[in-house]
C-alpha atoms as a PDB file:
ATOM      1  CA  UNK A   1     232.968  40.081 205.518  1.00  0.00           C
ATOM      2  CA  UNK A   2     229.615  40.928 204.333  1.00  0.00           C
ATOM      3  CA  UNK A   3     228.238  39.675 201.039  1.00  0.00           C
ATOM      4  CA  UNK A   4     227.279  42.887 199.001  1.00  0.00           C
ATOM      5  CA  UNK A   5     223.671  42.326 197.154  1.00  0.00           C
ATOM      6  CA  UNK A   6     223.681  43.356 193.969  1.00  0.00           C
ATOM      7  CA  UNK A   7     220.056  45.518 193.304  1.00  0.00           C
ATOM      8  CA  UNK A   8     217.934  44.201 190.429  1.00  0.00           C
ATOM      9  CA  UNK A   9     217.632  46.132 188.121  1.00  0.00           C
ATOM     10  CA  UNK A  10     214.954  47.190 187.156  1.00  0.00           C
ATOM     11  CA  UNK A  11     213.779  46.053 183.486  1.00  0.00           C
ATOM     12  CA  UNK A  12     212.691  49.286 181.756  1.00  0.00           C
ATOM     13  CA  UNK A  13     209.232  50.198 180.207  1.00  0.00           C
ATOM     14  CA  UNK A  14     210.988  50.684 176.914  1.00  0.00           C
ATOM     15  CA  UNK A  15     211.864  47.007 176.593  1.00  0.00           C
ATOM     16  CA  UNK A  16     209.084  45.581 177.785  1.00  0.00           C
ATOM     17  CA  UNK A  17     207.192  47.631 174.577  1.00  0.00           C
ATOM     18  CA  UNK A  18     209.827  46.172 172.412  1.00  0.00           C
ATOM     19  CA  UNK A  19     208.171  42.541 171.487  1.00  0.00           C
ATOM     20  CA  UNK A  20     204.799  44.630 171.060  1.00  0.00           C
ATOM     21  CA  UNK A  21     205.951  46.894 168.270  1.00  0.00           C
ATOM     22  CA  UNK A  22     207.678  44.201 166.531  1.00  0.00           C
ATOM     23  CA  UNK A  23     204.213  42.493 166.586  1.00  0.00           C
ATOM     24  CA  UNK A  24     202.285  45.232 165.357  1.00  0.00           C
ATOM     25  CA  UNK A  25     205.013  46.103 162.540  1.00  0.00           C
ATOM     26  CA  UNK A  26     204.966  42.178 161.228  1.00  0.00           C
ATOM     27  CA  UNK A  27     201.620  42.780 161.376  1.00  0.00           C
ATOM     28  CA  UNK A  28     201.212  45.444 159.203  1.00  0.00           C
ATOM     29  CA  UNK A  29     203.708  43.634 156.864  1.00  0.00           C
ATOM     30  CA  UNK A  30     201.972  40.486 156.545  1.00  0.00           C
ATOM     31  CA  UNK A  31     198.579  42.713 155.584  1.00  0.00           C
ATOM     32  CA  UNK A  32     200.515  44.561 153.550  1.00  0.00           C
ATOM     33  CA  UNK A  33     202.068  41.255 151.127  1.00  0.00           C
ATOM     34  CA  UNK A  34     198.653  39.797 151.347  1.00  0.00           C
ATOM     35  CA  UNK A  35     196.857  42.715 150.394  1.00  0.00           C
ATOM     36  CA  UNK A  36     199.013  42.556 147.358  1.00  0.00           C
ATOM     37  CA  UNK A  37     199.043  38.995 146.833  1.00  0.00           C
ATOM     38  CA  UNK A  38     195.070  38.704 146.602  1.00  0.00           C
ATOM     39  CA  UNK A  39     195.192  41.793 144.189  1.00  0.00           C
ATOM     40  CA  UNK A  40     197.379  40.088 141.916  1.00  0.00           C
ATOM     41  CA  UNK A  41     195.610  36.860 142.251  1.00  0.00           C
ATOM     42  CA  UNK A  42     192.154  38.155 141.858  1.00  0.00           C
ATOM     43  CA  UNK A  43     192.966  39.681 138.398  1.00  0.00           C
ATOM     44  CA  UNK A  44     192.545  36.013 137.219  1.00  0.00           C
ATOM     45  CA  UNK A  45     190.782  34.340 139.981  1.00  0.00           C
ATOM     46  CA  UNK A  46     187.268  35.311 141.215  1.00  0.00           C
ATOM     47  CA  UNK A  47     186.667  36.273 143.959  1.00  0.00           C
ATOM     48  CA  UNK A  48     184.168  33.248 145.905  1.00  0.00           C
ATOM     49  CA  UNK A  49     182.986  35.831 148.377  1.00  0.00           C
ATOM     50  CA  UNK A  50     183.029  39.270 149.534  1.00  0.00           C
ATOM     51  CA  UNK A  51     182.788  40.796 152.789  1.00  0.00           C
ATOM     52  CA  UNK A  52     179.472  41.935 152.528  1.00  0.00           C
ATOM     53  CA  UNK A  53     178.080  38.747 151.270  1.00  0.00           C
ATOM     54  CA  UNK A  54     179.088  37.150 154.804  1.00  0.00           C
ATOM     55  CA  UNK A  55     177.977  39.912 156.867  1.00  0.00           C
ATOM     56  CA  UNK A  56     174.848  39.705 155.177  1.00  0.00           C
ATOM     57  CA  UNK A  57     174.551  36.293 156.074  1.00  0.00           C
ATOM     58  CA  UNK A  58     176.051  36.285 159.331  1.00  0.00           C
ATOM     59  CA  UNK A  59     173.763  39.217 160.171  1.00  0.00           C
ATOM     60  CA  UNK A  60     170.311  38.346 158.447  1.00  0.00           C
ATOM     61  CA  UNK A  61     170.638  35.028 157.392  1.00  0.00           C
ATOM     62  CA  UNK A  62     170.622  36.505 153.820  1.00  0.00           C
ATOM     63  CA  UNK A  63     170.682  34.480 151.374  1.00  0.00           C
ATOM     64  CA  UNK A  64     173.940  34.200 148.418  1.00  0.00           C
ATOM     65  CA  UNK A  65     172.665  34.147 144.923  1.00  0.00           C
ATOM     66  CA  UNK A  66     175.320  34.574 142.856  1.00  0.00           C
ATOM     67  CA  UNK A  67     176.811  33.142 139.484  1.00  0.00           C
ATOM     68  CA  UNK A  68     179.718  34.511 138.009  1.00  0.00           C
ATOM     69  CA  UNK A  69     179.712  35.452 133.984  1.00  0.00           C
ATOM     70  CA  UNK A  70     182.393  36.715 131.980  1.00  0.00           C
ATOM     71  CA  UNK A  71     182.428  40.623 130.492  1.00  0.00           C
ATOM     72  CA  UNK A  72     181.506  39.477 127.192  1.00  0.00           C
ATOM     73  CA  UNK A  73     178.986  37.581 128.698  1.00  0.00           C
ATOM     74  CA  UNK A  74     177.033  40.527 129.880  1.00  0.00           C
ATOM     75  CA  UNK A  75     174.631  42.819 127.828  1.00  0.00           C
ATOM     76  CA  UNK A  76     176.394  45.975 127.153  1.00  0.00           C
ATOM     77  CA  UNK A  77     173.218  48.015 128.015  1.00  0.00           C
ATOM     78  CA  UNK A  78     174.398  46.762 131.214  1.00  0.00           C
ATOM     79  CA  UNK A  79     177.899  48.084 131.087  1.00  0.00           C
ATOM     80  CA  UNK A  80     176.541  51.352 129.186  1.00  0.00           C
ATOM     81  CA  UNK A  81     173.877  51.603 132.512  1.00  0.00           C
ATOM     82  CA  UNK A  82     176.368  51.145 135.305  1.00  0.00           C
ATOM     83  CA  UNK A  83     178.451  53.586 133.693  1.00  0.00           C
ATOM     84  CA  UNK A  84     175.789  56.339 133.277  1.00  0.00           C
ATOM     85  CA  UNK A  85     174.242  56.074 136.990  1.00  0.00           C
ATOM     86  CA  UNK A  86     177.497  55.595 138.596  1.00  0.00           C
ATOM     87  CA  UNK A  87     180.898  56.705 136.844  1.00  0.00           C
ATOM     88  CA  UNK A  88     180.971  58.617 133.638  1.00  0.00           C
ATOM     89  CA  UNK A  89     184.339  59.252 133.392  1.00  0.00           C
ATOM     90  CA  UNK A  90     185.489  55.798 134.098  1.00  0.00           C
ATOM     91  CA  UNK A  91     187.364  55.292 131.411  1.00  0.00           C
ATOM     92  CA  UNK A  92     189.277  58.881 132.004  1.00  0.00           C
ATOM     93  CA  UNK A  93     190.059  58.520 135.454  1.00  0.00           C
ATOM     94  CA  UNK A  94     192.776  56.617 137.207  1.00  0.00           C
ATOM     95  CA  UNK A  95     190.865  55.471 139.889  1.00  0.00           C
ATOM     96  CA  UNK A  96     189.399  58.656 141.614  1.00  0.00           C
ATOM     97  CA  UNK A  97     187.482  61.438 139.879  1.00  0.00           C
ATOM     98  CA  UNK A  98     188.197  65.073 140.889  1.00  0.00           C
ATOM     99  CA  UNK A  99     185.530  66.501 139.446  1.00  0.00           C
ATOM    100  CA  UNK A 100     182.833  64.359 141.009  1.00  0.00           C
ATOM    101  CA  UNK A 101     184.451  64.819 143.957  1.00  0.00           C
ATOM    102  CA  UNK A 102     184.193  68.719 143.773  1.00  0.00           C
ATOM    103  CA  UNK A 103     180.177  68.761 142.612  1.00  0.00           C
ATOM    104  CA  UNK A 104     179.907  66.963 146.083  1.00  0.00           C
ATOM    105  CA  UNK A 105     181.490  69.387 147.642  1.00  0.00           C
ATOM    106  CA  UNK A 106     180.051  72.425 146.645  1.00  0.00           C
ATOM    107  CA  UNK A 107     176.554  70.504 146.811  1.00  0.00           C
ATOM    108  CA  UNK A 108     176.988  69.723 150.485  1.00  0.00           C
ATOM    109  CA  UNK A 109     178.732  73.741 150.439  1.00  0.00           C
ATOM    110  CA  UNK A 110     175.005  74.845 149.916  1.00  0.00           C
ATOM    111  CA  UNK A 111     173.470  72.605 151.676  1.00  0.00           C
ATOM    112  CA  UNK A 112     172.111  70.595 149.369  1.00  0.00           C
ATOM    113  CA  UNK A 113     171.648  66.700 149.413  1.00  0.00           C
ATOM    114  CA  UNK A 114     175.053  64.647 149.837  1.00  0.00           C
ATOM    115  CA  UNK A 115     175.833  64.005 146.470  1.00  0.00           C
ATOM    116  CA  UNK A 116     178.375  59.988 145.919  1.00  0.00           C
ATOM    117  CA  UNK A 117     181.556  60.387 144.506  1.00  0.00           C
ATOM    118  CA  UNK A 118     182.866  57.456 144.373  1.00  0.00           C
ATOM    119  CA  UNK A 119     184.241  55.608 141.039  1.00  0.00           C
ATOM    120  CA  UNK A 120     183.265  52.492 140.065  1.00  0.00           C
ATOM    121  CA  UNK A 121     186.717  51.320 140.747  1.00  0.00           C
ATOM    122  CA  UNK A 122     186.676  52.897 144.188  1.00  0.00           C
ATOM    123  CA  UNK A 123     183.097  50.670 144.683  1.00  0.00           C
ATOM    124  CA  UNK A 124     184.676  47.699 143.491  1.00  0.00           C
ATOM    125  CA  UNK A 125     187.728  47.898 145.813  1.00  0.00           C
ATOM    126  CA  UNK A 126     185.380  48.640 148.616  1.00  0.00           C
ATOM    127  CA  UNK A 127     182.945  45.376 147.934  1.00  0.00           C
ATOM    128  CA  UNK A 128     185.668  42.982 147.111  1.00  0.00           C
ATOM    129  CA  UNK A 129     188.306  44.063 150.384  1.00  0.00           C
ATOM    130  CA  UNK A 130     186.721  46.449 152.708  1.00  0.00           C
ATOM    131  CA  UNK A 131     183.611  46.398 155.128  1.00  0.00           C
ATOM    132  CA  UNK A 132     180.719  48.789 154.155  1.00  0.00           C
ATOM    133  CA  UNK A 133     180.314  50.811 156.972  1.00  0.00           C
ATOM    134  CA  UNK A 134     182.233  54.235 156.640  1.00  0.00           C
ATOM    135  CA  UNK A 135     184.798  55.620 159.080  1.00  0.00           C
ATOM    136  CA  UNK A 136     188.176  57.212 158.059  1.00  0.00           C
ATOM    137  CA  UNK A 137     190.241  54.362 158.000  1.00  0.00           C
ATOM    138  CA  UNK A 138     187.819  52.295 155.436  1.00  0.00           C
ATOM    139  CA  UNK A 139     187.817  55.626 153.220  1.00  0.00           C
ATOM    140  CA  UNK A 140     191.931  55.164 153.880  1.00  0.00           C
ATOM    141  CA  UNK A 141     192.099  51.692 152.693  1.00  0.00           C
ATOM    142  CA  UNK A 142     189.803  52.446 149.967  1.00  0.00           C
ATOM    143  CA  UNK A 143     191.863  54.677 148.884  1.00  0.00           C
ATOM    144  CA  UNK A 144     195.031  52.501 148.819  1.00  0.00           C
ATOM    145  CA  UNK A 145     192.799  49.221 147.065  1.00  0.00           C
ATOM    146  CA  UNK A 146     191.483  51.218 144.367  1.00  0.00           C
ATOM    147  CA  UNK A 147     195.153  52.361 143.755  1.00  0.00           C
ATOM    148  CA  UNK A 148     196.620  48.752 143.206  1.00  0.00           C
ATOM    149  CA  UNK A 149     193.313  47.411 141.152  1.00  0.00           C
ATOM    150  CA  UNK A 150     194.143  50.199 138.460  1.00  0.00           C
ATOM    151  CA  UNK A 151     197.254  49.425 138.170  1.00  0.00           C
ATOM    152  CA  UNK A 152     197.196  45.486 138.222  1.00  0.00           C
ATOM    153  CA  UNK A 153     193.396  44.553 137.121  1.00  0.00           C
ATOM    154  CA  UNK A 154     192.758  47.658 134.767  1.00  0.00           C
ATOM    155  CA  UNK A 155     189.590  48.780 133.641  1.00  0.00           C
ATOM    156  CA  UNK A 156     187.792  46.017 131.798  1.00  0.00           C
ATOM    157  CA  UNK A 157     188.679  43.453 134.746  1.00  0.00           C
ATOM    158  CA  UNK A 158     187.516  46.089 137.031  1.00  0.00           C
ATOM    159  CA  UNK A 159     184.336  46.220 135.454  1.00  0.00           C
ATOM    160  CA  UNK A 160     183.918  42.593 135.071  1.00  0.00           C
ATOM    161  CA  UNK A 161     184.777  42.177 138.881  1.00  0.00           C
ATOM    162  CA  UNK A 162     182.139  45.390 139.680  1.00  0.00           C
ATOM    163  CA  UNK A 163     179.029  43.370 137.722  1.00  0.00           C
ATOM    164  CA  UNK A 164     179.771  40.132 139.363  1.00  0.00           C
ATOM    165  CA  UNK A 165     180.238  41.341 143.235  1.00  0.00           C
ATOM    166  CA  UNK A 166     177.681  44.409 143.634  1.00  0.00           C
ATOM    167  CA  UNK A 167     174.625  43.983 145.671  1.00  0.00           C
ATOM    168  CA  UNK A 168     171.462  44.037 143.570  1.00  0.00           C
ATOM    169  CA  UNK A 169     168.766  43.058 145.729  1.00  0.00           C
ATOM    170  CA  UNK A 170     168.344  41.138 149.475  1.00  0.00           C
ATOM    171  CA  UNK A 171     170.690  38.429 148.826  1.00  0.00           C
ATOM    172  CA  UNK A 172     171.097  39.552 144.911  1.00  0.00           C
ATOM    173  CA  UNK A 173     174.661  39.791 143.798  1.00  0.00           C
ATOM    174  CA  UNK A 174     176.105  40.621 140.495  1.00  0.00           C
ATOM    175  CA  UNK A 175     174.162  40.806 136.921  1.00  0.00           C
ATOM    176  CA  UNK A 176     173.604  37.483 136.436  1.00  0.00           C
ATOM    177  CA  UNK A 177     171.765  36.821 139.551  1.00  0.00           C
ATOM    178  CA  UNK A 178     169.750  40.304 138.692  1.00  0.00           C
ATOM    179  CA  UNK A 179     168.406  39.222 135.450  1.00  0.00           C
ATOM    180  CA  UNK A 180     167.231  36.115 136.510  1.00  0.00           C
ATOM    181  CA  UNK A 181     165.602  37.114 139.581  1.00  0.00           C
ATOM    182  CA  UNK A 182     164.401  40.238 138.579  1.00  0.00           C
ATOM    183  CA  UNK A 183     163.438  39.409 134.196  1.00  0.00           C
ATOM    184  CA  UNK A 184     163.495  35.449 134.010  1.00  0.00           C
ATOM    185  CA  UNK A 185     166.584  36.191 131.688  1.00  0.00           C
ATOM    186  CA  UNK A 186     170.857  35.856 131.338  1.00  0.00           C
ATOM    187  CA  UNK A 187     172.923  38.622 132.073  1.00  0.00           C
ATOM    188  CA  UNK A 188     173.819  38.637 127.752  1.00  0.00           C
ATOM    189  CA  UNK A 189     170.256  38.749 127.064  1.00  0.00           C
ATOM    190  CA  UNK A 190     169.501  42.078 129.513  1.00  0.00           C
ATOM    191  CA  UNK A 191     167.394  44.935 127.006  1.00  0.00           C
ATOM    192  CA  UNK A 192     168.150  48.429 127.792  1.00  0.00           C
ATOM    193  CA  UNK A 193     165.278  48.925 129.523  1.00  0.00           C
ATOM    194  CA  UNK A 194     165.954  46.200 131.928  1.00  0.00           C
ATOM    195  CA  UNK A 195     169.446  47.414 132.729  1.00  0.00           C
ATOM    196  CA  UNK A 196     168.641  50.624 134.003  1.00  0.00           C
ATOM    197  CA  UNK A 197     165.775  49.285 135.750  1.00  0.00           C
ATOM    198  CA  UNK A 198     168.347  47.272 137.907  1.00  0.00           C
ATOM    199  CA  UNK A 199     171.296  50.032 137.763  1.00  0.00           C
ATOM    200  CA  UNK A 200     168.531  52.711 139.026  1.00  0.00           C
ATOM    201  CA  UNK A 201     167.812  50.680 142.419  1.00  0.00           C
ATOM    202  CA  UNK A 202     171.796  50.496 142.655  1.00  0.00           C
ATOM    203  CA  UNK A 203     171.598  53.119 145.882  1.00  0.00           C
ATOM    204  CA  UNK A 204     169.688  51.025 147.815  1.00  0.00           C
ATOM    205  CA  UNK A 205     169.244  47.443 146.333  1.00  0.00           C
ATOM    206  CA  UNK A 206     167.256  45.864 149.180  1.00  0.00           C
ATOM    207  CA  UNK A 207     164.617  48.400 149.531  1.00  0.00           C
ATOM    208  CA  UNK A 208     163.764  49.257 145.671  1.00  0.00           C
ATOM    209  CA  UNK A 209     162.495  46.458 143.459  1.00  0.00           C
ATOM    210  CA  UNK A 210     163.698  46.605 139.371  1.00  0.00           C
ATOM    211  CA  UNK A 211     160.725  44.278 138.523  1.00  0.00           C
ATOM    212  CA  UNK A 212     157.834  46.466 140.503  1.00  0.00           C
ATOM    213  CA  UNK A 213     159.464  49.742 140.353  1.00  0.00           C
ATOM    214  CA  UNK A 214     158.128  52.366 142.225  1.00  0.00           C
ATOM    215  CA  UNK A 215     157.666  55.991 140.420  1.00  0.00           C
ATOM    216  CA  UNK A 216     161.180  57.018 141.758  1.00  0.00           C
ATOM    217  CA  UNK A 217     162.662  54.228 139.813  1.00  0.00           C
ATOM    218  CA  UNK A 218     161.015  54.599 137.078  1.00  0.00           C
ATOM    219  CA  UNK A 219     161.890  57.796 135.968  1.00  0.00           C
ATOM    220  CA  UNK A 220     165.851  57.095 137.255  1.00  0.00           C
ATOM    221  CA  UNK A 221     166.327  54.624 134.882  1.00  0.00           C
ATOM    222  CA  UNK A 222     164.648  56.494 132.682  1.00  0.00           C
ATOM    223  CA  UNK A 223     166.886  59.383 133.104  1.00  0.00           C
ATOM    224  CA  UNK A 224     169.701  56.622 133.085  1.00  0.00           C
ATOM    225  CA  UNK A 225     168.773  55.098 129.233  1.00  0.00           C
ATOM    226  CA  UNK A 226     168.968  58.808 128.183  1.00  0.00           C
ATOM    227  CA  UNK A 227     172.415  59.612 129.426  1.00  0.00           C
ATOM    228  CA  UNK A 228     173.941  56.626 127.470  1.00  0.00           C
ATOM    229  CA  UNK A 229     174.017  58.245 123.815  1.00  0.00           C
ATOM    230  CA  UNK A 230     175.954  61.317 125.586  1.00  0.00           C
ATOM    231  CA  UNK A 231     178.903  58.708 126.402  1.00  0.00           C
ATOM    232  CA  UNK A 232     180.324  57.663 123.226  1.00  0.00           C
ATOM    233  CA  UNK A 233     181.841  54.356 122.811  1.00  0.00           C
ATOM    234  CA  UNK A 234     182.334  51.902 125.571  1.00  0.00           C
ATOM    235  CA  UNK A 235     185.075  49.762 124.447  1.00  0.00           C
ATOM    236  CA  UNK A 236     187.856  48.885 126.722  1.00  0.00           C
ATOM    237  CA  UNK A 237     190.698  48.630 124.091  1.00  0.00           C
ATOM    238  CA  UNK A 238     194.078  50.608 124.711  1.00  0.00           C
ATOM    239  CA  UNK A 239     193.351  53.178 121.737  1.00  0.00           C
ATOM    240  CA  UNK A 240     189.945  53.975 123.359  1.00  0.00           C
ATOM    241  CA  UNK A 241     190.916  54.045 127.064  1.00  0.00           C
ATOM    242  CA  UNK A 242     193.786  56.799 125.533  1.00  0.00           C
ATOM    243  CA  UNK A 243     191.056  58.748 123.823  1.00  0.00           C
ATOM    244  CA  UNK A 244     188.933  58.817 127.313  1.00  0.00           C
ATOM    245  CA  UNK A 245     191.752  59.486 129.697  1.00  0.00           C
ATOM    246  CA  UNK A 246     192.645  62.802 127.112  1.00  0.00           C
ATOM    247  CA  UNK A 247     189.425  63.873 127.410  1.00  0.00           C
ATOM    248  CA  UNK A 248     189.077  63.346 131.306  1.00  0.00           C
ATOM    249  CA  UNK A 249     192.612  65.589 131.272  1.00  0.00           C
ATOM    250  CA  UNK A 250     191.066  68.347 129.051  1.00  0.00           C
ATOM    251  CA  UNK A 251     187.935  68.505 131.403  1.00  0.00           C
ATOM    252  CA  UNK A 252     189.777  68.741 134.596  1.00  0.00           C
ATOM    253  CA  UNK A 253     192.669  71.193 133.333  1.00  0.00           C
ATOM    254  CA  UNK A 254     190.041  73.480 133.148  1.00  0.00           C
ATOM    255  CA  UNK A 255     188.172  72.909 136.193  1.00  0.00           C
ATOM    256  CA  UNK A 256     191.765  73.040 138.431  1.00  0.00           C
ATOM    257  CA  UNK A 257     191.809  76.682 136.239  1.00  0.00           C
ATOM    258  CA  UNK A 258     188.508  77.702 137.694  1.00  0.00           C
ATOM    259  CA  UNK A 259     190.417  76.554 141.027  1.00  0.00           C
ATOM    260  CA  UNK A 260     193.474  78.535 140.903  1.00  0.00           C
ATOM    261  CA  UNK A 261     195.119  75.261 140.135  1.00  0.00           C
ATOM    262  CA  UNK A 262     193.998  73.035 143.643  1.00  0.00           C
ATOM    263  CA  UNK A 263     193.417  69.331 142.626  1.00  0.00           C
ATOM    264  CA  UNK A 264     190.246  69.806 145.187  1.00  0.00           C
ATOM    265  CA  UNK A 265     189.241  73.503 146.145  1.00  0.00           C
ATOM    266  CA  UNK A 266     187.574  73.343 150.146  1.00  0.00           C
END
């Protein structure tokens, strides 16, 4: 009698893409815990280095000057500055604001020059976790890191974070570094004038100079130092941070009016 063969069979494509999904989906998990895990640590811990610092280095041999200070080591003019150019509902918000968002908007609407609207929160997520060149899925984790350092850092460790990490000149990172490059001085010791001198180059760092600045400069930081009365206080204390986020509710319950109610009106 003939031995019957038994036919192979064959192993299907579905299987085979098995072992590859299960990669990608521990994966994402494993990004996922340590995205939260350096969020939580980083409240306490500084961060050593950010992403930009190395590409910077890797890239053009840039130097790292950098020393970390503590919030209440840094001149408030420099607080009051960064706050003026770059975010002045930061104490409102919860991480994005609306209404910035909607002046860009309508600004690029008309045709006008492209106008930032990110927070300072969303800048510090960006500079501490993310690369700076922009495609969707940066803006998408930007998004998601600026949503846990709200809610675990909060603002006044945001801030402190934000001073200590930003680019402020070719191989110039965070206040500290500024003041003594730029002014021969500490971070605690920065004047008013000085601040917004080194907050008005904040667009592009390594191109504008806060000790030589050029006309442009001048008359930012200028424009800067005269926005700061129209903020009120800067404190980060609970009571205050209450005070602000009403406010920032007031101001955007009207503008979602003007909208017909849309968070964002396209």
């Amino acid at each position: 009698m003939a031995k019957t063969t038994k036919k192979k069979k064959k192993s299907k494509p579905q299987k085979k893409l098995v072992p590859f999904f299960k990669i990608v989906a521990y994966t994402v998990l494993l990004l996922f815990f340590a995205s939260i895990f350096f969020t939580v640590i980083y409240k306490w811990v500084n961060p050593p280095l950010t992403p930009l610092m190395l590409i910077r280095k890797i890239t053009d041999d840039a130097s790292i000057n950098k020393e970390w200070v503590a919030l209440k080591d840094i001149s408030p003019h420099m607080i009051s500055a960064s706050i003026a150019a770059e975010d002045n509902n930061y104490l409102g918000h919860k991480g994005f604001d609306y209404g910035a968002i909607q002046k860009a908007i309508d600004m690029s609407k008309k045709g006008k020059p492209k106008r930032g609207a990110s927070t300072i929160s969303q800048q510090t997520a960006k500079n501490v976790f993310l690369w700076q060149k922009r495609s969707w899925i940066r803006k998408g984790l930007e998004v998601y890191f600026t949503f846990l350092i709200e809610n675990i850092w909060g603002k006044e460790r945001i801030m402190e974070v934000y001073l200590n990490v930003i680019e402020m000149g070719n191989g110039v990172y965070g206040c500290e570094a500024a003041a003594r490059t730029y002014f021969k001085t500490s971070a605690h010791q920065l004047s008013k004038k000085q601040a917004c001198l080194i907050v008005a180059c904040y667009p592009n760092p390594r191109r504008w100079n806060a000790k030589n600045p050029t006309n442009y400069i001048q008359k930012r930081a200028d424009n800067i130092a005269n926005l700061i009365p129209k903020l009120g206080k800067i404190s980060f204390d609970d009571e205050n941070i209450k005070k602000a986020q009403e406010r920032y509710k007031k101001r955007e319950e009207k503008r979602r009016l003007k909208n017909n109610g849309k968070i964002i009106s396209f």
